[in-house]
Protein backbone atom coordinates (compact mmCIF):
# COMPACT_ATOMS: atom_id res chain seq x y z
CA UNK A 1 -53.16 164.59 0.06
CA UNK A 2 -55.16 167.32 1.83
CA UNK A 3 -55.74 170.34 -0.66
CA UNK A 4 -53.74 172.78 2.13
CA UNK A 5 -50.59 170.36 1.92
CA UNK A 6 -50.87 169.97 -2.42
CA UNK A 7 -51.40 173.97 -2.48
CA UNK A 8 -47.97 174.30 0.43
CA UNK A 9 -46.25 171.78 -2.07
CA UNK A 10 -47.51 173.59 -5.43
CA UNK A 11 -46.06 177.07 -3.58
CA UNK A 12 -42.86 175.69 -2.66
CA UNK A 13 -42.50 174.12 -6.09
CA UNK A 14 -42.81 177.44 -7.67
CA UNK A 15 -40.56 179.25 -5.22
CA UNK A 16 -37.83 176.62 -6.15
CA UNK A 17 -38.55 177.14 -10.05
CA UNK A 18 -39.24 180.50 -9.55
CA UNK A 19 -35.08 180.80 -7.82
CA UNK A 20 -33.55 178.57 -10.49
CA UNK A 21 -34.82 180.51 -13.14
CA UNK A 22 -33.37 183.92 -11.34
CA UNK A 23 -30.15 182.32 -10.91
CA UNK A 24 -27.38 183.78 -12.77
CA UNK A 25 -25.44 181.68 -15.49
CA UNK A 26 -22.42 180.79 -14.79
CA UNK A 27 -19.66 183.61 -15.79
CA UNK A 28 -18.14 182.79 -19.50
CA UNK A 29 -18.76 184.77 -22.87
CA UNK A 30 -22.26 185.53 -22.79
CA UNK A 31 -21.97 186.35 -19.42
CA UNK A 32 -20.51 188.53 -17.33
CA UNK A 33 -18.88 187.79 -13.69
CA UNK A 34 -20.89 190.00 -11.64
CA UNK A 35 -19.10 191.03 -8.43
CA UNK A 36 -21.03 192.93 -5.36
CA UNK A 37 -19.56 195.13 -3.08
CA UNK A 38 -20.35 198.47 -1.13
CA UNK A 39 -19.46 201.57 -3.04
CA UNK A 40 -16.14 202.18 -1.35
CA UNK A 41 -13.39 204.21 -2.90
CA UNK A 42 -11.07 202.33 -1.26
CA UNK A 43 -11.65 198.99 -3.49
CA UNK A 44 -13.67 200.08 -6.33
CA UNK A 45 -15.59 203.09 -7.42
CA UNK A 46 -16.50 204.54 -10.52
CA UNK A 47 -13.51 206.07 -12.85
CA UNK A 48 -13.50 209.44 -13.17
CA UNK A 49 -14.57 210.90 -16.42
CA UNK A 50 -14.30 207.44 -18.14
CA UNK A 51 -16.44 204.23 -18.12
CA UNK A 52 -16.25 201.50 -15.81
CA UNK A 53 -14.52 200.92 -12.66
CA UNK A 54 -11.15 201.26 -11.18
CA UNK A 55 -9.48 200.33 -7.91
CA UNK A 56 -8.10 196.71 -6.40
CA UNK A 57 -11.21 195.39 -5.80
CA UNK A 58 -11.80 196.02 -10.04
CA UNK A 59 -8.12 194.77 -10.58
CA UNK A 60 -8.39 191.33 -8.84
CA UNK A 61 -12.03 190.52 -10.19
CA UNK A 62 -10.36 191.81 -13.97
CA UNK A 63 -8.06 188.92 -13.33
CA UNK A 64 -10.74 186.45 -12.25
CA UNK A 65 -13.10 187.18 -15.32
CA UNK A 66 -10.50 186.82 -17.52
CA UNK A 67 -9.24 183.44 -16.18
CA UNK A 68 -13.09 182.76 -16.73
CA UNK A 69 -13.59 184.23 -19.95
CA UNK A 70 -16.02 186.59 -19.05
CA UNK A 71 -16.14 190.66 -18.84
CA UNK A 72 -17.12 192.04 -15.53
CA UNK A 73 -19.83 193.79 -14.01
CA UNK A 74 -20.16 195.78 -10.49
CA UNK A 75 -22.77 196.27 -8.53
CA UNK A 76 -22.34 199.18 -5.75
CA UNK A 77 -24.61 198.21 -2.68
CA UNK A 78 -25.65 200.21 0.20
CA UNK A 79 -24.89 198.21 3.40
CA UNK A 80 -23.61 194.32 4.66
CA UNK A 81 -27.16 193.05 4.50
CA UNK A 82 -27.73 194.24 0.55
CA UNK A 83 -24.14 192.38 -0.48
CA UNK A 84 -25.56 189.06 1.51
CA UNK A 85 -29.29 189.20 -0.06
CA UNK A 86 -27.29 189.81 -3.56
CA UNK A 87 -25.60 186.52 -3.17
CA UNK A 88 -28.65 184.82 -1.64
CA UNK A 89 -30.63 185.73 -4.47
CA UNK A 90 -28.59 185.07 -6.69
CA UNK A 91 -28.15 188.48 -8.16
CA UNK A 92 -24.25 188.45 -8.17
CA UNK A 93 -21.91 185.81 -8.58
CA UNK A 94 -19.60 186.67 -5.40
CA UNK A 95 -19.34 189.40 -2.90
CA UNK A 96 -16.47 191.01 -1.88
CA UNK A 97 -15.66 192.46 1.35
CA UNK A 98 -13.68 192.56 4.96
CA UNK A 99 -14.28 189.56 7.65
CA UNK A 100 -11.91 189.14 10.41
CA UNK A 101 -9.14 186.62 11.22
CA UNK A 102 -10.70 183.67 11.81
CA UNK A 103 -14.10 184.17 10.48
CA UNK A 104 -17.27 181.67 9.79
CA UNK A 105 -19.53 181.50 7.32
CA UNK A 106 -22.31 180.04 5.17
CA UNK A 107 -20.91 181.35 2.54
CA UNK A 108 -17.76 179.88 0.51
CA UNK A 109 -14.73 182.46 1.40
CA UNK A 110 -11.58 182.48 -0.62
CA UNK A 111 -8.27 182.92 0.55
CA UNK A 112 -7.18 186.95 1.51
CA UNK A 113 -6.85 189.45 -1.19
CA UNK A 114 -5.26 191.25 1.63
CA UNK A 115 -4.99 192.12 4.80
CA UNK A 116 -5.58 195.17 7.34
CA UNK A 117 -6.12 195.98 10.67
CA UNK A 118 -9.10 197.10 13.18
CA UNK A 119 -9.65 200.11 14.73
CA UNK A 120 -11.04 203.12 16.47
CA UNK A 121 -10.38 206.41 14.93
CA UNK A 122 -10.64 209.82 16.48
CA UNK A 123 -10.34 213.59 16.26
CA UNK A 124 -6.83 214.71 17.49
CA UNK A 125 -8.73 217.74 19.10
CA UNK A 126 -9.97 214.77 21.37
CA UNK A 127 -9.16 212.92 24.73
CA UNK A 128 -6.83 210.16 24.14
CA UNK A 129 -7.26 206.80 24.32
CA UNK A 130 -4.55 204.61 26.05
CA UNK A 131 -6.09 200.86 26.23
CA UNK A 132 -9.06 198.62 25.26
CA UNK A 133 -11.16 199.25 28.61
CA UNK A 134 -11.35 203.17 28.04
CA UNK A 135 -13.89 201.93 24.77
CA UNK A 136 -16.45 200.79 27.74
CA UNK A 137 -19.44 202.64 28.01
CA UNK A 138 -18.46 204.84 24.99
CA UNK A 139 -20.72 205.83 21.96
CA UNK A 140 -19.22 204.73 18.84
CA UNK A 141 -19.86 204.68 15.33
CA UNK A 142 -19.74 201.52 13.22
CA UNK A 143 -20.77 200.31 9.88
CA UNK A 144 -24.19 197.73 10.77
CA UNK A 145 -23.13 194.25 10.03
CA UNK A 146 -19.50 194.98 9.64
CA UNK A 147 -16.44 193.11 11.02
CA UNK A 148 -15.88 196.13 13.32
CA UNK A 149 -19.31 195.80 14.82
CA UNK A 150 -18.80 192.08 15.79
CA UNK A 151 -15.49 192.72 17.42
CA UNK A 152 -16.72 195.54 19.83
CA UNK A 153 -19.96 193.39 20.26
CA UNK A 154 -17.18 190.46 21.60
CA UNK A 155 -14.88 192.48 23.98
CA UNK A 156 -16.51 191.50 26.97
CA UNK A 157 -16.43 195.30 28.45
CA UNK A 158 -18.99 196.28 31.17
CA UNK A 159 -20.32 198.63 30.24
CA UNK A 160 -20.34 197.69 26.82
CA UNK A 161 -19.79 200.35 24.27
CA UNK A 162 -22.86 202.21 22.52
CA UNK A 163 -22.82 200.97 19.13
CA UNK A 164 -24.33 203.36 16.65
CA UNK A 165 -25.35 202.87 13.19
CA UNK A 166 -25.25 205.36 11.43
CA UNK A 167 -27.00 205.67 7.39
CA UNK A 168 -23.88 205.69 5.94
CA UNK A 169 -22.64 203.60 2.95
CA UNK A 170 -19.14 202.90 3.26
CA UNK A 171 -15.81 203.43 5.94
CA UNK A 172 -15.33 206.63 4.25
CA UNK A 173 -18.67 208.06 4.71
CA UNK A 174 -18.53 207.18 8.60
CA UNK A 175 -15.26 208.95 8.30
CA UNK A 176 -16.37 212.12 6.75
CA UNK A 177 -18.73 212.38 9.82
CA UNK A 178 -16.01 211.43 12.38
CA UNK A 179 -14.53 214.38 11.12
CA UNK A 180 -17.45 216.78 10.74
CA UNK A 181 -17.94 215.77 14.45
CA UNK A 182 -20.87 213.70 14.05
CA UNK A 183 -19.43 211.00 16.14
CA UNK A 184 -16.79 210.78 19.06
CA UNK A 185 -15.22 207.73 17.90
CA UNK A 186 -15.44 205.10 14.78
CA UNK A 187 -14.67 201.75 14.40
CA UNK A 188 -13.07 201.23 10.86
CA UNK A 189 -10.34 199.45 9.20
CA UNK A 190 -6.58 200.96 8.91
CA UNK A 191 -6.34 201.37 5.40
CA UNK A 192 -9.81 203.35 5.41
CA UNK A 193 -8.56 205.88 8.08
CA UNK A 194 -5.27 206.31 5.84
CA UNK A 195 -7.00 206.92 2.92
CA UNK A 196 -9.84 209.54 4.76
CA UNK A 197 -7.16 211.32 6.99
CA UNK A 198 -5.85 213.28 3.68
CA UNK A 199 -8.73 214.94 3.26
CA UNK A 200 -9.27 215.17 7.14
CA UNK A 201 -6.29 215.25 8.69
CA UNK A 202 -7.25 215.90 12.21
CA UNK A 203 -8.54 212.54 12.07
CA UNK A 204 -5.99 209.60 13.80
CA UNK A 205 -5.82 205.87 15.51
CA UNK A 206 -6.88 205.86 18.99
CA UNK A 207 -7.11 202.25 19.58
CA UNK A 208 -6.13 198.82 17.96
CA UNK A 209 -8.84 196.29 18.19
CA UNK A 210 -7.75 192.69 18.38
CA UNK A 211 -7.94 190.55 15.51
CA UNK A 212 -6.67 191.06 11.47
CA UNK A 213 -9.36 191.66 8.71
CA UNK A 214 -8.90 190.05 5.43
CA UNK A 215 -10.99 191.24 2.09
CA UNK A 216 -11.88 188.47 0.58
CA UNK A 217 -14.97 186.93 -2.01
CA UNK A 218 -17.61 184.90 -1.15
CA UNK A 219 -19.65 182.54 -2.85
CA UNK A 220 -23.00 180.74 -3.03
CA UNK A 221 -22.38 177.49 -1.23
CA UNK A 222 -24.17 176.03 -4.53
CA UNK A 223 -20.99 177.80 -6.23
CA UNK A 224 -18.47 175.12 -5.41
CA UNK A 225 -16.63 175.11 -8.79
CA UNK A 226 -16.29 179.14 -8.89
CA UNK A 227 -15.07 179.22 -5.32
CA UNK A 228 -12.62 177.14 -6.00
CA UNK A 229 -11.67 178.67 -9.43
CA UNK A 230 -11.11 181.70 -7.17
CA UNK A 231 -8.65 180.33 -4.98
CA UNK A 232 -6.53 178.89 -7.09
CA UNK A 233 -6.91 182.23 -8.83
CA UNK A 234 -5.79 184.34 -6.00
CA UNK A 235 -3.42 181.34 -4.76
CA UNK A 236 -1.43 182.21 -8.07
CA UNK A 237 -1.42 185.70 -7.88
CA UNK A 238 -0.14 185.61 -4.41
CA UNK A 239 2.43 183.16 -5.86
CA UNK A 240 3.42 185.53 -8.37
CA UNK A 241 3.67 188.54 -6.52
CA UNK A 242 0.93 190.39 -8.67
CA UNK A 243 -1.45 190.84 -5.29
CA UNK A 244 1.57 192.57 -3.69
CA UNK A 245 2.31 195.00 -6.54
CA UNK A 246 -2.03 195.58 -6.82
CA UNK A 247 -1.49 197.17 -2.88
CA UNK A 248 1.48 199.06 -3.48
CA UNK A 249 0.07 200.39 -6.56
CA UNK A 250 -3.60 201.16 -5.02
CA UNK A 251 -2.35 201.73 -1.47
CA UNK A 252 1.34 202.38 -0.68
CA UNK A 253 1.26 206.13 -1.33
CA UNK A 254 -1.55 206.74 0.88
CA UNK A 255 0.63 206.05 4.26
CA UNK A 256 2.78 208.69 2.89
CA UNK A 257 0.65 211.42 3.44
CA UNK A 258 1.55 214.25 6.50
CA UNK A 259 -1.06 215.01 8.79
CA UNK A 260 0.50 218.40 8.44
CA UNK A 261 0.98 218.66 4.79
CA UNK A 262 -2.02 218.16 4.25
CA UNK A 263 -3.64 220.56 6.57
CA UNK A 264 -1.73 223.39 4.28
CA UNK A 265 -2.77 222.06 0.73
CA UNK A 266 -6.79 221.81 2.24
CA UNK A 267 -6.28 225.61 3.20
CA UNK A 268 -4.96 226.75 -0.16
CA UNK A 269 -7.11 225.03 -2.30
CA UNK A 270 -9.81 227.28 -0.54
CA UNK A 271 -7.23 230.35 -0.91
CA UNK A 272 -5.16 229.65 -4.49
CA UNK A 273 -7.31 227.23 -6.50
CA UNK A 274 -9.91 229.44 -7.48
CA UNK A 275 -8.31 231.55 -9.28
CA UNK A 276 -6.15 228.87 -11.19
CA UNK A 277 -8.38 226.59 -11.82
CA UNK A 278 -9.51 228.05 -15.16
CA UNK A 279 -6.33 227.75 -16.41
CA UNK A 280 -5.80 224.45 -15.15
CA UNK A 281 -9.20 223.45 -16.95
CA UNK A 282 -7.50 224.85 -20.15
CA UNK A 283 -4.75 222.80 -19.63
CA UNK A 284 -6.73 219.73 -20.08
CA UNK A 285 -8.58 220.82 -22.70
CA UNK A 286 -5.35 221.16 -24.65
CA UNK A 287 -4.03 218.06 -23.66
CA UNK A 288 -6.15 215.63 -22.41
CA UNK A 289 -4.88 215.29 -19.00
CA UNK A 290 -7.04 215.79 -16.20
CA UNK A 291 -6.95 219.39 -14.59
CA UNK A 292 -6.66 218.07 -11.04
CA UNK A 293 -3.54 215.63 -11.99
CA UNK A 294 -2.20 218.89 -13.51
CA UNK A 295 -3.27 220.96 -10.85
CA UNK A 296 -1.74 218.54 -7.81
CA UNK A 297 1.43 218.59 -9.98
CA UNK A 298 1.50 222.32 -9.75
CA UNK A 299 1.05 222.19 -6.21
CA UNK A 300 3.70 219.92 -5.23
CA UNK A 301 6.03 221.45 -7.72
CA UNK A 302 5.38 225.14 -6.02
CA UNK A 303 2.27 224.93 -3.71
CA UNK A 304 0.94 226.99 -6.28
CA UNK A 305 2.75 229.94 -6.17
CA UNK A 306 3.69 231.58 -9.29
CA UNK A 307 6.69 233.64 -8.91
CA UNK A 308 8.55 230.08 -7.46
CA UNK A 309 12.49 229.59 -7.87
CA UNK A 310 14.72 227.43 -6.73
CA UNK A 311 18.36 227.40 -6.44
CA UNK A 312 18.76 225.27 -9.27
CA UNK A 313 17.15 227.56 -11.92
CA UNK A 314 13.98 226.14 -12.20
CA UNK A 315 10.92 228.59 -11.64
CA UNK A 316 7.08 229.37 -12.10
CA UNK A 317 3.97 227.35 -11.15
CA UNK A 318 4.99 224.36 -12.66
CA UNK A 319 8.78 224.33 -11.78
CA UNK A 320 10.35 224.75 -15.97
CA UNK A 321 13.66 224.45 -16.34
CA UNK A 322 14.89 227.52 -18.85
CA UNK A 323 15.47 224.90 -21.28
CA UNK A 324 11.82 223.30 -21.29
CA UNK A 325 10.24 226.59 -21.76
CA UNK A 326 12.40 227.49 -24.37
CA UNK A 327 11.46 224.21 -25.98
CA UNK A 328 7.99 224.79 -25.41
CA UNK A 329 7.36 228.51 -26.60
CA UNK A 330 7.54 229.88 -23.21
CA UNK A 331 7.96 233.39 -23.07
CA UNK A 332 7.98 234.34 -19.17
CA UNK A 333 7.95 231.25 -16.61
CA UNK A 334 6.26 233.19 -13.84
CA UNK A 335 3.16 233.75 -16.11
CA UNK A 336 0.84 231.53 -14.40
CA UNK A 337 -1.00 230.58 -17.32
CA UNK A 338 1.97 229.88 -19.77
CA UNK A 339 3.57 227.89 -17.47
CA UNK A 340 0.75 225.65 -16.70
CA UNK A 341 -0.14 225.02 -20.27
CA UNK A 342 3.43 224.44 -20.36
CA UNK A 343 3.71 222.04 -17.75
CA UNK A 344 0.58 219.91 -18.88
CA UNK A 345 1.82 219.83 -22.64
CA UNK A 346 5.41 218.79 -21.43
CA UNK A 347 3.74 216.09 -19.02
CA UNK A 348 1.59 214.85 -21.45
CA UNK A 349 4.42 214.40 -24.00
CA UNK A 350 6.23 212.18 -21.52
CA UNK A 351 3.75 209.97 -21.01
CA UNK A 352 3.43 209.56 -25.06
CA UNK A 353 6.98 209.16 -25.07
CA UNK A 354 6.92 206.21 -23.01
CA UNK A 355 7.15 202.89 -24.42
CA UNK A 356 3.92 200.63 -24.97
CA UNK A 357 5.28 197.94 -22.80
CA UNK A 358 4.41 200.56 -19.71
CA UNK A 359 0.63 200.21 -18.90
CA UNK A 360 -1.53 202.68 -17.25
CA UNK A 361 -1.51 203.43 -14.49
CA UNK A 362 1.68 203.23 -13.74
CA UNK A 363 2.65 204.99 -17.38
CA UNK A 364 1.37 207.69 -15.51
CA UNK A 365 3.40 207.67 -12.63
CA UNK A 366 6.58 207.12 -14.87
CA UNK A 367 5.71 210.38 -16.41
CA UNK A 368 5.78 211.98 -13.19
CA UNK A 369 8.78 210.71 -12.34
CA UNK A 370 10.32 212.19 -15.70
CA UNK A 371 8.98 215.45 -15.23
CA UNK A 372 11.60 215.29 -12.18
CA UNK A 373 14.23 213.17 -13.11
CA UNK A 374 14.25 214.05 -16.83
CA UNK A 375 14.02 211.21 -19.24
CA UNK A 376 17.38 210.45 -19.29
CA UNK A 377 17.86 209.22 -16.11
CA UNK A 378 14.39 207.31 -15.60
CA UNK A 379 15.83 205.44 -19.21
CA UNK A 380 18.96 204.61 -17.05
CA UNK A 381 17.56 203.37 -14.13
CA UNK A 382 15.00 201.20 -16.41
CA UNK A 383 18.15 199.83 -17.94
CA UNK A 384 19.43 198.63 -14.90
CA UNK A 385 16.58 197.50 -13.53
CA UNK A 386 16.25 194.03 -14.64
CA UNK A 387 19.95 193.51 -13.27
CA UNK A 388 18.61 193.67 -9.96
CA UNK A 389 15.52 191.12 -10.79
CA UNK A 390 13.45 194.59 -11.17
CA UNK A 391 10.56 194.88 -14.02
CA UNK A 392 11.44 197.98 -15.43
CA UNK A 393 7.82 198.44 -16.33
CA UNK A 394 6.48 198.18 -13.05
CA UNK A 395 6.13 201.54 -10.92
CA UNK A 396 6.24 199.29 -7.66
CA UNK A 397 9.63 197.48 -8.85
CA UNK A 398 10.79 201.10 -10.24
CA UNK A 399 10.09 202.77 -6.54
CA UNK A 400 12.96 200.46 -5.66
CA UNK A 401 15.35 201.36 -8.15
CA UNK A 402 15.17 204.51 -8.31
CA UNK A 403 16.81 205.65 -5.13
CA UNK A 404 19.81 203.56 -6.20
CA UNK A 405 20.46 206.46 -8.87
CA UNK A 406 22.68 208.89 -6.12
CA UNK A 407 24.89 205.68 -5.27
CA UNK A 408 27.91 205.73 -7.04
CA UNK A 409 28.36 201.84 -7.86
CA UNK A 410 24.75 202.30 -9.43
CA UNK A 411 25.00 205.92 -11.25
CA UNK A 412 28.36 205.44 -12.89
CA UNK A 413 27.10 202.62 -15.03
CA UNK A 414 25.07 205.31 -16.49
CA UNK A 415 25.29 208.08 -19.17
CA UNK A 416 23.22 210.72 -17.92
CA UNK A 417 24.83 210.02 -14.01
CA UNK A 418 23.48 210.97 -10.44
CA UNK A 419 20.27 211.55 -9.61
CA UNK A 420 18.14 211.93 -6.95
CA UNK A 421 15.80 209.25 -7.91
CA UNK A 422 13.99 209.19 -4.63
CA UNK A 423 13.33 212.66 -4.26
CA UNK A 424 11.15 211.28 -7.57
CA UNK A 425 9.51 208.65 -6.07
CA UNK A 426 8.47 210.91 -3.21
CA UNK A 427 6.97 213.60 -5.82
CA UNK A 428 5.56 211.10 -7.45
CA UNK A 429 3.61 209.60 -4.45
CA UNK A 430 2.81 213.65 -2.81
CA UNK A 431 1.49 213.87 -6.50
CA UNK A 432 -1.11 211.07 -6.50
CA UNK A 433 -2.16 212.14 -2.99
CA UNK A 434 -3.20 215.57 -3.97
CA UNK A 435 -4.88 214.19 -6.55
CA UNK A 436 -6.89 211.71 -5.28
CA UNK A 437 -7.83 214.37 -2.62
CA UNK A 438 -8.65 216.85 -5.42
CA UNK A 439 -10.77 214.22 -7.22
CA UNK A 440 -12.89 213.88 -3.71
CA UNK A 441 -13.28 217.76 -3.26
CA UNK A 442 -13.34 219.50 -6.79
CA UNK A 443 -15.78 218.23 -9.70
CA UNK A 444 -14.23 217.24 -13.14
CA UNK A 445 -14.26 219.26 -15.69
CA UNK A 446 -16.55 218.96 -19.41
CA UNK A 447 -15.53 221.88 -21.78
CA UNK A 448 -19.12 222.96 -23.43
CA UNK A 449 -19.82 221.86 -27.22
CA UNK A 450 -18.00 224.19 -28.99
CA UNK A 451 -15.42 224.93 -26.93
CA UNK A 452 -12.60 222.89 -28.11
CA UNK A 453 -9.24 224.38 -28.70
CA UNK A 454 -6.90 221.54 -29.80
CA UNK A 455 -6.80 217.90 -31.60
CA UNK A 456 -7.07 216.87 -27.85
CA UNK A 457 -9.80 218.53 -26.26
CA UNK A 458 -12.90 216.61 -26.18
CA UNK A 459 -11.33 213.49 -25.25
CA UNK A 460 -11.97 211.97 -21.81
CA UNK A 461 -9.72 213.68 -19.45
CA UNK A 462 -6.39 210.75 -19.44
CA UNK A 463 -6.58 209.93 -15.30
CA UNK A 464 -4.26 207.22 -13.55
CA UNK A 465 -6.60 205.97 -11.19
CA UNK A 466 -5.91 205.65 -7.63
């Protein structure tokens, strides 16, 4: 052999040790299932003021490492092409994000974790957009690499549109510029323009590209067994109806949001928040609860007006009932201050109340409801619940029951009687939108060392995710 050929042969050698010895082990108990995908709020991001991750895309891989016997471990990448060299060098286990409806591959692709649509987004302030054709010729901005990109690339239009990539990390990002009027149009996903258009709610759909976009994992095509662990993973969960409950939890209160709504809380948190905030920040120093779940209570409660009252009796920031702030040491209900420390001890106590069997986050959203409904009537409609093949434990399966409380054939089975159980449900969904807003816009608060005021405060601030 020629000494160019044994020193080619001697390189590639290495280069092949060199990549089995990179390789990851497989997931198990000295190892943990390491997952790629971009840093997205919309699937996974990092918890607020707690370790980890939360999010569907954390949910579903939870489920996967612990079918595997493994913990999990996320890495947050910056574009398409750093999720495919992650794989290809073996530096994660799978990847997980969007392809469209039929797709191919190298890669090993599981079956859908779900499902979405493409589109274009723009600013309402814009010229509409009636059909496919009116894209030709225009600029528009799209995540490099992404399924988007492809499917403009393939629409045949002449001109063809000006694709523009901008440095941006995620569908969110390109939003945020969308918005800031960056961009004309951008090519996204659905549930991405959903999820941005609370925060910038001049942003809407101006066209429907063709073809469905599933989020899905994909593997090494060395990784035959774990690819195929994964879809009879995600085949069962399917089967059992715990993929549909993981997007209503993480994504049916997001298409409730008003474009309009909206619009008014963005305006007073620049006008009202300021001024509350340090008593919201008390409020979770006291209890543990995180000031912007207390504060987006507040706001749908009263849109943060102190002196509110309704007809019903029920007044202040936080919306007490006379008897609650009796209960609670209240003095005056329109005192801003008591009644949010009020509020956020009375909250807090409902979601203590609550039994074990109720897991976060949903415990949370079952407090919520109580603070409306009173406990009395969210115990009756959990009672019921599994008469109508309804986990009572489940906030998705609860959404559906609770409605059923101001029919008569439901409500006089019960002690405490009618209620307007989906005015709850409602509050409870206006709730989490604020929040998660809030969370985007406002940082979290750390009291300073010294600073701490109850058996509570120094705690991580107790969030629900999103």
């Amino acid at each position: 052999m020629r000494p160019a050929a044994l020193l080619a042969g001697l390189f590639l050698l290495c280069a092949v040790f060199l990549s089995a010895c990179a390789r990851l082990p497989p997931p198990g108990k000295d190892q943990p299932l390491v997952i790629a995908m971009l840093a997205d709020p919309l699937f996974a991001d990092e918890a607020p003021a707690s370790d980890g991750m939360y999010g569907f895309g954390h949910e579903v891989a939870r489920f996967f490492a612990e079918r595997l016997g493994a913990t999990t471990r996320f890495l947050l990448l910056e574009d398409m092409q750093a999720l495919e060299e992650a794989l290809e060098k073996r530096k994660a286990h799978l990847i997980a994000r969007f392809l469209p409806i039929p797709s191919s591959s190298t890669y090993l692709t599981s079956p859908p974790l779900l499902t979405t649509r493409q589109i274009v987004a723009r600013r309402v302030d814009s010229v509409p957009l009636t059909h496919q054709t009116d894209l030709a010729g225009r600029e528009i901005a799209v995540l490099a690499g992404s399924a988007q990109f492809s499917t403009l690339q393939g629409l045949g239009l002449k001109p063809p549109p000006l694709l523009i990539t901008p440095a941006v990390t995620n569908a969110s990002e390109l939003l945020a510029g969308l918005a800031q009027g960056r961009y004309a149009l951008a090519a996204v996903d659905e549930l991405s323009l959903a999820m941005a258009a609370r925060q910038y709610p001049d942003l809407v759909e101006a066209i429907d590209l063709p073809g469905a976009l599933a989020y899905v994992w994909q593997f090494h095509p060395a990784d035959e067994t774990l690819a195929k662990a994964a879809a009879e993973l995600i085949q069962s969960l399917a089967d059992s109806g715990v993929l549909k409950q993981l997007a209503e939890r993480y994504f049916a209160h997001i298409r409730r949001a008003d474009a309009q709504e909206m619009r008014e809380f963005l305006q007073k948190i620049r006008l009202r928040l300021p001024a509350l905030r340090p008593h919201f920040e008390l409020a979770q120093e006291i209890t543990g609860l995180d000031w912007r779940l207390i504060a987006a209570l507040a706001y749908q409660e009263s849109h943060w007006d102190p002196l509110a009252t309704s007809p019903t009796g029920v007044r202040g920031i936080m919306m007490l009932t006379e008897e609650t702030a009796d209960r609670l040491g209240v003095k005056n209900r329109l005192d801003a201050k008591e009644s949010i420390l009020a509020g956020a001890k009375y909250l807090a106590m409902l979601y203590e109340e609550l039994p074990p069997s109720i897991k976060d986050p949903d415990r949370l959203w079952f407090a919520l409801a109580a603070y409306n409904l009173g406990r009395g009537h969210l115990n009756g409609a959990r009672a019921f619940a599994p008469t109508l093949k309804r986990d009572p434990d489940l906030w998705s399966d609860m959404k559906e029951v609770l409605p059923l409380m101001s029919r008569p054939e439901y409500y006089s089975r019960l002690k405490s009687g009618r209620a307007r159980g989906g005015e709850a449900v409602i509050m409870v969904e206006n709730v989490r939108n604020y929040y998660d807003v809030l969370t985007r816009i406002e940082p979290r608060h750390t009291p300073l060392r010294g600073e701490t005021r109850t058996r509570n405060a120094g705690k991580k601030p107790l969030t629900g995710g999103r």
